[in-house]
Protein backbone atom coordinates (compact mmCIF):
# COMPACT_ATOMS: atom_id res chain seq x y z
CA UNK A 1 1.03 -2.23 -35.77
CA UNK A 2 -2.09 -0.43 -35.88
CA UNK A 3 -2.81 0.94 -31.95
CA UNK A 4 -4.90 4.27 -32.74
CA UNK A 5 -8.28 5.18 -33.54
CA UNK A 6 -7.43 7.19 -36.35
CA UNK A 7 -6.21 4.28 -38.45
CA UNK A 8 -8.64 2.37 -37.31
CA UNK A 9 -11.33 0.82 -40.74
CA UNK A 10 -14.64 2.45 -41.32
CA UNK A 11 -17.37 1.25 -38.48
CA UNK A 12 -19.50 -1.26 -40.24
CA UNK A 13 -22.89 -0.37 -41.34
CA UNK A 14 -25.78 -1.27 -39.01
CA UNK A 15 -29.15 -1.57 -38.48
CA UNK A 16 -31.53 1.62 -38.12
CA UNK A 17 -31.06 2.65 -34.42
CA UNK A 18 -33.13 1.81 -31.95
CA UNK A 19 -34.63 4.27 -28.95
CA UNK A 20 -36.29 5.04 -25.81
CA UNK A 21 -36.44 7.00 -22.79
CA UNK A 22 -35.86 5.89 -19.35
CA UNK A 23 -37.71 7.79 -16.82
CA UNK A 24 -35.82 6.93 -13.51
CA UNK A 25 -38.29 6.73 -10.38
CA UNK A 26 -35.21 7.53 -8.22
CA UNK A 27 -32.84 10.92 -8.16
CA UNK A 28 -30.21 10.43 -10.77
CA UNK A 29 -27.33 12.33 -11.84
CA UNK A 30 -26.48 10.23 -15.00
CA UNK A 31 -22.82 11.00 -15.53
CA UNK A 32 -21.63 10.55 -11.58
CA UNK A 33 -23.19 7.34 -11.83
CA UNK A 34 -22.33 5.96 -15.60
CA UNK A 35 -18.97 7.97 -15.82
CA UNK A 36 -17.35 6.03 -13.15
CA UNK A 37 -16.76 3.24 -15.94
CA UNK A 38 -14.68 4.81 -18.03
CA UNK A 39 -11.04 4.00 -18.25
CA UNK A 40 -9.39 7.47 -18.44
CA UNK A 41 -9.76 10.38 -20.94
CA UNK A 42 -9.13 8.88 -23.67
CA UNK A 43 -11.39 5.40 -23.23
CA UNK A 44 -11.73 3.99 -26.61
CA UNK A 45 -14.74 2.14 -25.21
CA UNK A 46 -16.90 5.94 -23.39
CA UNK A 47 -16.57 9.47 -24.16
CA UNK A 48 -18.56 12.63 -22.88
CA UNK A 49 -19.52 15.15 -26.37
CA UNK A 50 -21.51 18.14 -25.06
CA UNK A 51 -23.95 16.51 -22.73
CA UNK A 52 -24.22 12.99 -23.98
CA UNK A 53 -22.42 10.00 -23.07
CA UNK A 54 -21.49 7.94 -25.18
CA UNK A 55 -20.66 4.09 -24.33
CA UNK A 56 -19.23 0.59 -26.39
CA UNK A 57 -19.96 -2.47 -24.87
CA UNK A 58 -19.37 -5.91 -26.23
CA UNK A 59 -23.08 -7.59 -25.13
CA UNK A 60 -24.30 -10.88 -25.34
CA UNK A 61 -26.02 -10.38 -28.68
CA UNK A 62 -23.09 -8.39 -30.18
CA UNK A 63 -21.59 -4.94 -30.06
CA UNK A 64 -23.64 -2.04 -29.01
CA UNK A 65 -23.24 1.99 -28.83
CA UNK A 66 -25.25 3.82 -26.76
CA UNK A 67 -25.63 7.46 -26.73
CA UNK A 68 -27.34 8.72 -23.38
CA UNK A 69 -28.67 12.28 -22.92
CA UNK A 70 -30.36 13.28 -19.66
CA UNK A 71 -33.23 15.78 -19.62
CA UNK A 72 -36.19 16.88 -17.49
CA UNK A 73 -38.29 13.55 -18.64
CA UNK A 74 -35.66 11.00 -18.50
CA UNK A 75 -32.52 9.49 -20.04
CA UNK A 76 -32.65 9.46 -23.87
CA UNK A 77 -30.84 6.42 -25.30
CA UNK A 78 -30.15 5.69 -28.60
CA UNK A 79 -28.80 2.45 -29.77
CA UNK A 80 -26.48 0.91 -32.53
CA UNK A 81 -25.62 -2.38 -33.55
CA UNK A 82 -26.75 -6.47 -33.15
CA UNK A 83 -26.34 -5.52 -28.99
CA UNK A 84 -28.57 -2.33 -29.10
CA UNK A 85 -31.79 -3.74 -27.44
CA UNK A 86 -29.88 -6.24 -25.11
CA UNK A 87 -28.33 -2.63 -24.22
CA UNK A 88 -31.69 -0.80 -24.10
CA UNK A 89 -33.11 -3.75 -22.26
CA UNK A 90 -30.29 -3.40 -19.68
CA UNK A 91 -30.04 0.64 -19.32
CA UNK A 92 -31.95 0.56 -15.67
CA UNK A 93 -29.63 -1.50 -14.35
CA UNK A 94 -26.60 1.00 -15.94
CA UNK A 95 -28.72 3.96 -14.38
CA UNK A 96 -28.53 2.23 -11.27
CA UNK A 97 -32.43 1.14 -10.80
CA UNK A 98 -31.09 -2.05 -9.11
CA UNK A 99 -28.91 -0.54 -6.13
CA UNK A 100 -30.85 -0.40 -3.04
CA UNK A 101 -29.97 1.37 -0.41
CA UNK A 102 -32.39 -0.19 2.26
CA UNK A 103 -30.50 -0.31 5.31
CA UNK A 104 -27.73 2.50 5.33
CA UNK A 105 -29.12 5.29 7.25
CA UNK A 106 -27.17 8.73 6.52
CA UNK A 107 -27.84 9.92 9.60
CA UNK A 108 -25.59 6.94 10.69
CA UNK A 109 -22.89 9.39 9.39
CA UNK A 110 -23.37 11.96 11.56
CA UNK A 111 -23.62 9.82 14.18
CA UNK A 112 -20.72 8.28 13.74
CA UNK A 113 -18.76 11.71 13.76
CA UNK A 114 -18.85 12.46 10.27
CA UNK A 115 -21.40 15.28 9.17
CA UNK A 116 -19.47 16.67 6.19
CA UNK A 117 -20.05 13.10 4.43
CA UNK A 118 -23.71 13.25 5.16
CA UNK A 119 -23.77 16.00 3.64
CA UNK A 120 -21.98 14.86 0.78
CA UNK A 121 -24.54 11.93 0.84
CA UNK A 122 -27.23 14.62 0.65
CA UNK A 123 -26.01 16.63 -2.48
CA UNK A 124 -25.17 13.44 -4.26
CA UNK A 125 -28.22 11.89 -3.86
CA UNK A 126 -28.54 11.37 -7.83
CA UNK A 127 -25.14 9.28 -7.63
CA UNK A 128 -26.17 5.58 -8.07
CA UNK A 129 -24.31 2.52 -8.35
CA UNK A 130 -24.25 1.61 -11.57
CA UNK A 131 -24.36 -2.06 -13.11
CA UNK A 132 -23.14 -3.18 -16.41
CA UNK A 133 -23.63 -7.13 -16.21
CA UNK A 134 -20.63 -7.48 -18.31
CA UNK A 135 -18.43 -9.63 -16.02
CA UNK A 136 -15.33 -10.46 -18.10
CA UNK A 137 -14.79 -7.20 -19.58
CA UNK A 138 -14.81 -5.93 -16.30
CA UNK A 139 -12.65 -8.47 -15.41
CA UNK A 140 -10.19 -7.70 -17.64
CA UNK A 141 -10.04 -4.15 -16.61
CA UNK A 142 -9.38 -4.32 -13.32
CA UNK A 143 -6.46 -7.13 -13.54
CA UNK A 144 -4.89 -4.40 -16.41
CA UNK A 145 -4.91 -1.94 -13.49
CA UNK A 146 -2.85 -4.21 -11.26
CA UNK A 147 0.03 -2.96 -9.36
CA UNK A 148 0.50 0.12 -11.84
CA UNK A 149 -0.39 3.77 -11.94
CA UNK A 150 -3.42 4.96 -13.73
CA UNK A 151 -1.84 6.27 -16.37
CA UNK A 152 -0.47 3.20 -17.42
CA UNK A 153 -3.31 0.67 -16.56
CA UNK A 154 -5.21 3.24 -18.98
CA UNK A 155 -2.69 3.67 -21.68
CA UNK A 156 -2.73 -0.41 -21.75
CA UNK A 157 -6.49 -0.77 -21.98
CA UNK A 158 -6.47 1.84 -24.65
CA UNK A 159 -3.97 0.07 -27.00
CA UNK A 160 -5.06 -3.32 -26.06
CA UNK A 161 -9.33 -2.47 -27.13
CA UNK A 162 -8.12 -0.26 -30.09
CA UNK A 163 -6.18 -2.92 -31.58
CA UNK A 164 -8.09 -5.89 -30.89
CA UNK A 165 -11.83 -5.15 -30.31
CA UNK A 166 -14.40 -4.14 -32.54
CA UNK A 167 -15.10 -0.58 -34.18
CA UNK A 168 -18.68 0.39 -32.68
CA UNK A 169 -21.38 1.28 -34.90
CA UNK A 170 -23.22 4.63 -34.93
CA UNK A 171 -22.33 8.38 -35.41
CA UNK A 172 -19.68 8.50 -32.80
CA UNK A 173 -18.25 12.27 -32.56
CA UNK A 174 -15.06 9.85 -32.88
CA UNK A 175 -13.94 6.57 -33.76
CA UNK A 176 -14.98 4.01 -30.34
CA UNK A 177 -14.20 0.56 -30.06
CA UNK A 178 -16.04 -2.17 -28.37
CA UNK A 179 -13.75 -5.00 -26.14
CA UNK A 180 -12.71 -8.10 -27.74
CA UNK A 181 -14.80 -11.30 -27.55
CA UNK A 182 -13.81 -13.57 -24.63
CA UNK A 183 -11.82 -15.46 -27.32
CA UNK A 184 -10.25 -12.38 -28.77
CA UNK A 185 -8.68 -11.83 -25.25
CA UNK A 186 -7.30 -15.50 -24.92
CA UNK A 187 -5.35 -14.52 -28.52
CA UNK A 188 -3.76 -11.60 -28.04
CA UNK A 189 -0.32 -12.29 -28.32
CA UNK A 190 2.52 -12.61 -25.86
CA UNK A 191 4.29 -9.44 -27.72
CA UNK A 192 1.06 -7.42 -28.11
CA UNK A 193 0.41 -7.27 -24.35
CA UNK A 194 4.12 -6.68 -23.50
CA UNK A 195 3.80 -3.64 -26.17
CA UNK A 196 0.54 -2.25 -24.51
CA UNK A 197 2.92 -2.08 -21.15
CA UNK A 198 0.87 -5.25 -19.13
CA UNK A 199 3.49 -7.30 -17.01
CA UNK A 200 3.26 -11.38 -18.13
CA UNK A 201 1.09 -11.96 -14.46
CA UNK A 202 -1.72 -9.97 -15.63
CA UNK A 203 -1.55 -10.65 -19.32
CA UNK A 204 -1.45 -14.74 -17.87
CA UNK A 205 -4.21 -14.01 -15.14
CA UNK A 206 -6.99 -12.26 -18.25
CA UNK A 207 -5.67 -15.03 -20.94
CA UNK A 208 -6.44 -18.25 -18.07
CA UNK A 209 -9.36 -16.42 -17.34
CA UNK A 210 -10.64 -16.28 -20.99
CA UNK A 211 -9.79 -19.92 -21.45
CA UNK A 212 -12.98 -20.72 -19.10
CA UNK A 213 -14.88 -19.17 -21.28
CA UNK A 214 -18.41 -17.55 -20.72
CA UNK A 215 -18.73 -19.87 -17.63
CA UNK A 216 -16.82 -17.66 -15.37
CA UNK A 217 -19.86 -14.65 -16.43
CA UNK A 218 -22.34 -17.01 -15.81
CA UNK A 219 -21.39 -18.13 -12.37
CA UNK A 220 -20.50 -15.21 -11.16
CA UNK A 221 -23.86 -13.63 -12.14
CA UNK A 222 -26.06 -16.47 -10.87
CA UNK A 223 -24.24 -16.11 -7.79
CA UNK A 224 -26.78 -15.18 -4.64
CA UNK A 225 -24.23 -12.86 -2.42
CA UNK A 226 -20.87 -10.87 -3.11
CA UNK A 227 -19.37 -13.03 -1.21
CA UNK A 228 -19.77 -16.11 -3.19
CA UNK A 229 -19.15 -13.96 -6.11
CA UNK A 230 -15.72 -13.07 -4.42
CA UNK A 231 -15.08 -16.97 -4.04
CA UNK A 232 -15.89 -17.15 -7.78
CA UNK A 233 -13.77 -15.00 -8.75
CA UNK A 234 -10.68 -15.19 -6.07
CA UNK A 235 -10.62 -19.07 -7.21
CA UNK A 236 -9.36 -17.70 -10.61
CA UNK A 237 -5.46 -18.01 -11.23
CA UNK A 238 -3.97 -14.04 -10.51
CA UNK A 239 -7.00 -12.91 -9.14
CA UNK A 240 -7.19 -11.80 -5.40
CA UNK A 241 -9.13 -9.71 -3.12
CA UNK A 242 -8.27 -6.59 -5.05
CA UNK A 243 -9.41 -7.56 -8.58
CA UNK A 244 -12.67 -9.60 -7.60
CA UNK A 245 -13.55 -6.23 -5.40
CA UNK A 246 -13.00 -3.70 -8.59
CA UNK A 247 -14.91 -6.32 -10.85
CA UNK A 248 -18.20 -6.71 -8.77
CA UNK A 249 -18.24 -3.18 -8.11
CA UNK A 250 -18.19 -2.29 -11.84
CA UNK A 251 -20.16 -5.21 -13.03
CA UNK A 252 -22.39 -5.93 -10.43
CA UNK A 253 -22.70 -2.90 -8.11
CA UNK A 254 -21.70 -4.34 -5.37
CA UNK A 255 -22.62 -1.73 -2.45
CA UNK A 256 -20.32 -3.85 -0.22
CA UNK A 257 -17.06 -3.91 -2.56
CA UNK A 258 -14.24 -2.63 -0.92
CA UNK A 259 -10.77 -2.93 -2.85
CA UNK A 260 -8.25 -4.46 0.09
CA UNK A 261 -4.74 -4.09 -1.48
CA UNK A 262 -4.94 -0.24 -3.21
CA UNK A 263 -2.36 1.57 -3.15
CA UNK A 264 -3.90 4.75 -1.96
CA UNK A 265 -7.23 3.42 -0.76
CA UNK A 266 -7.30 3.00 2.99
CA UNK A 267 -4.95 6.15 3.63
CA UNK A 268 -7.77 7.85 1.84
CA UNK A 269 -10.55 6.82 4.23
CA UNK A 270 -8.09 6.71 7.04
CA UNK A 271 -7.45 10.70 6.62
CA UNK A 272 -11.20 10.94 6.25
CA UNK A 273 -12.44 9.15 9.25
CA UNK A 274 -9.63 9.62 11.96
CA UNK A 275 -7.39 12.38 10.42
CA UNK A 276 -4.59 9.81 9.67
CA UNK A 277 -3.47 7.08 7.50
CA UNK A 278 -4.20 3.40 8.35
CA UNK A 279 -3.28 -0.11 6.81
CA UNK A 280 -6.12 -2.22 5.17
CA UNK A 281 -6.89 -3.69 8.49
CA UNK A 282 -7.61 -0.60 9.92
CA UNK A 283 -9.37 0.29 6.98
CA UNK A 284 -11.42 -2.34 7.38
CA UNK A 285 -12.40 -1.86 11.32
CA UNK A 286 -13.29 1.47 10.06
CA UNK A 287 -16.27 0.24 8.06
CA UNK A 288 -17.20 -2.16 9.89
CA UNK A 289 -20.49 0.09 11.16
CA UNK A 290 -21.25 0.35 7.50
CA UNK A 291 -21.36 -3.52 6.34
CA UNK A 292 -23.42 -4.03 3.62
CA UNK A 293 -22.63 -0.42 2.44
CA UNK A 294 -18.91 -0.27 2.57
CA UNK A 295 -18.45 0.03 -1.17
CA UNK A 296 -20.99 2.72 -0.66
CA UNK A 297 -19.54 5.30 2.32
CA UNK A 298 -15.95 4.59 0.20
CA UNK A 299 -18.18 6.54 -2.71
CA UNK A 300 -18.47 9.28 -0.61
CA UNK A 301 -15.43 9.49 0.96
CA UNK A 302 -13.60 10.13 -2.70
CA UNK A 303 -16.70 12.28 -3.51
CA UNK A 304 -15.99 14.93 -0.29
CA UNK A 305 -12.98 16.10 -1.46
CA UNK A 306 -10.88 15.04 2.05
CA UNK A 307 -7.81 13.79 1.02
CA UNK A 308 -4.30 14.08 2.45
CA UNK A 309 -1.89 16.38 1.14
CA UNK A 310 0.99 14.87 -0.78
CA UNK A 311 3.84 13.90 1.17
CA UNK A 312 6.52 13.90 -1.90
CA UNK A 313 6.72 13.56 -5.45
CA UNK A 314 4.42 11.27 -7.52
CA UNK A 315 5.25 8.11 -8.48
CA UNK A 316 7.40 7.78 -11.63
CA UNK A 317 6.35 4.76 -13.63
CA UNK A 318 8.80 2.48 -15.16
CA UNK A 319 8.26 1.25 -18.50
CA UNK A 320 9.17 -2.23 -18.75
CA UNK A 321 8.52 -2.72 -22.61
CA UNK A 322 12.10 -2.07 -24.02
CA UNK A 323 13.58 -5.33 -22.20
């Protein structure tokens, strides 16, 4: 079976490329605010060469490659493939032109006890939240990373897009792969997805998912509020609180997203805010003073560095795919 990028065919010739330059009217720091998509260091579908970023994306009208360069005058995009000016078209929203802060004060920070995260908020101004539109893919993402370490969520999604997605076009510094179609995800195979290392709940959960269709993308993005989005999405076989949380905040940008259920998430703000661990619950009554901008002050919590020491040894990941 053919899991690596080095085997992987020839990318298939394309169209000239297309260009532009987007000339932000906000403070942007283009790789704290793009880079947070990418799926470890080794992401079939993003890679950083030098100081461009490179991205695959599987978009309405087809596969696309971006390659995104930030300068004194704006982002410099350059586009490959059927998807390249849906993915042109879309590269605000990416950049994070549509999150709007309007209503979280960072003074409130202060306020609140916390100085050392308004300052964070201050020198990370240029951090946006960024928006890819791309609902199932970011779907299938997050229910990959369910109830396993990084390092296996990210090994899966790398042998999983490698074998069954789509070469990307364009000069790629090395071979990228778009994600499958919605389709291609209902096919994978039972024994593909227990070879990638994804437990038969997840692998279920994406394939039910795909059977819908396009009409889970569609509601979810002519949905009004994140909370009707998280009834979308919750409603979904295998899909709780988690996984709709982690999908609007990568899709969407969902300033209000906060992941109930992580493993190391609300000791993390815990330990920032009080000093000490909490549950989720107490997580939550935390920021409560921030709703609206939860997703947002969790941002800057991971971004000031305050974490708790480890306690013991990491966790050692068991590898299921031999039974």
């Amino acid at each position: 079976m053919t899991t690596t990028a080095d085997a992987a065919p020839a990318a298939p010739a394309t169209t000239p490329p297309r260009a532009t330059v987007y000339r932000p009217a906000h403070p942007l720091n283009l790789f704290r605010t793009v880079g947070v998509l990418m799926r470890g260091p080794k992401d079939p579908t993003m890679l950083v060469d030098g100081m461009t970023l490179w991205r695959a994306s599987r978009t309405p009208e087809g596969v696309a490659t971006l390659a995104l360069r930030q300068s004194s005058d704006g982002i410099h995009a350059t586009a490959w493939g059927p998807g390249a000016e849906w993915a042109l078209a879309q590269l605000p929203a990416l950049c994070g032109a549509d999150d709007d802060a309007s209503g979280f004060d960072v003074s409130s920070l202060s306020a609140a006890g916390h100085p050392h995260l308004a300052d964070v908020a201050r020198r990370t101004i240029g951090s946006r939240l960024t928006r890819t539109d791309l609902v199932f893919d970011a779907l299938a993402s997050s229910v990959i990373e369910q109830k396993v370490t990084s390092f296996q969520a990210f090994g899966a999604w790398r042998t999983l897009i490698t074998r069954f997605g789509e070469r990307a076009p364009g000069p790629t510094p090395r071979p990228m792969f778009a994600p499958p179609t919605i389709e291609g995800w209902r096919l994978i195979p039972s024994w593909a997805w227990h070879r990638a290392g994804v437990e038969p709940p997840q692998s279920r959960a994406i394939v039910r998912a795909a059977e819908r269709g396009q009409r889970i993308s569609d509601v979810v993005l002519a949905a009004r509020t994140g909370e009707e989005r998280d009834r979308i999405l919750t409603s979904l076989p295998g899909i709780g609180a988690w996984t709709s949380s982690e999908t609007r905040s990568r899709a969407l940008g969902d300033p209000d997203a906060v992941s109930v259920g992580d493993y190391h998430l609300a000791h993390q703000v815990g330990y920032a805010l009080t000093g000490a661990r909490v549950d989720d619950d107490g997580m939550l009554e935390l920021l409560e003073p921030w709703t609206g901008h939860r997703h947002r002050v969790i941002r800057l919590i991971l971004a000031s560095g305050l974490i708790e020491a480890r306690r013991g040894p990491r966790l050692a990941p068991e590898d299921h795919r031999r039974r």
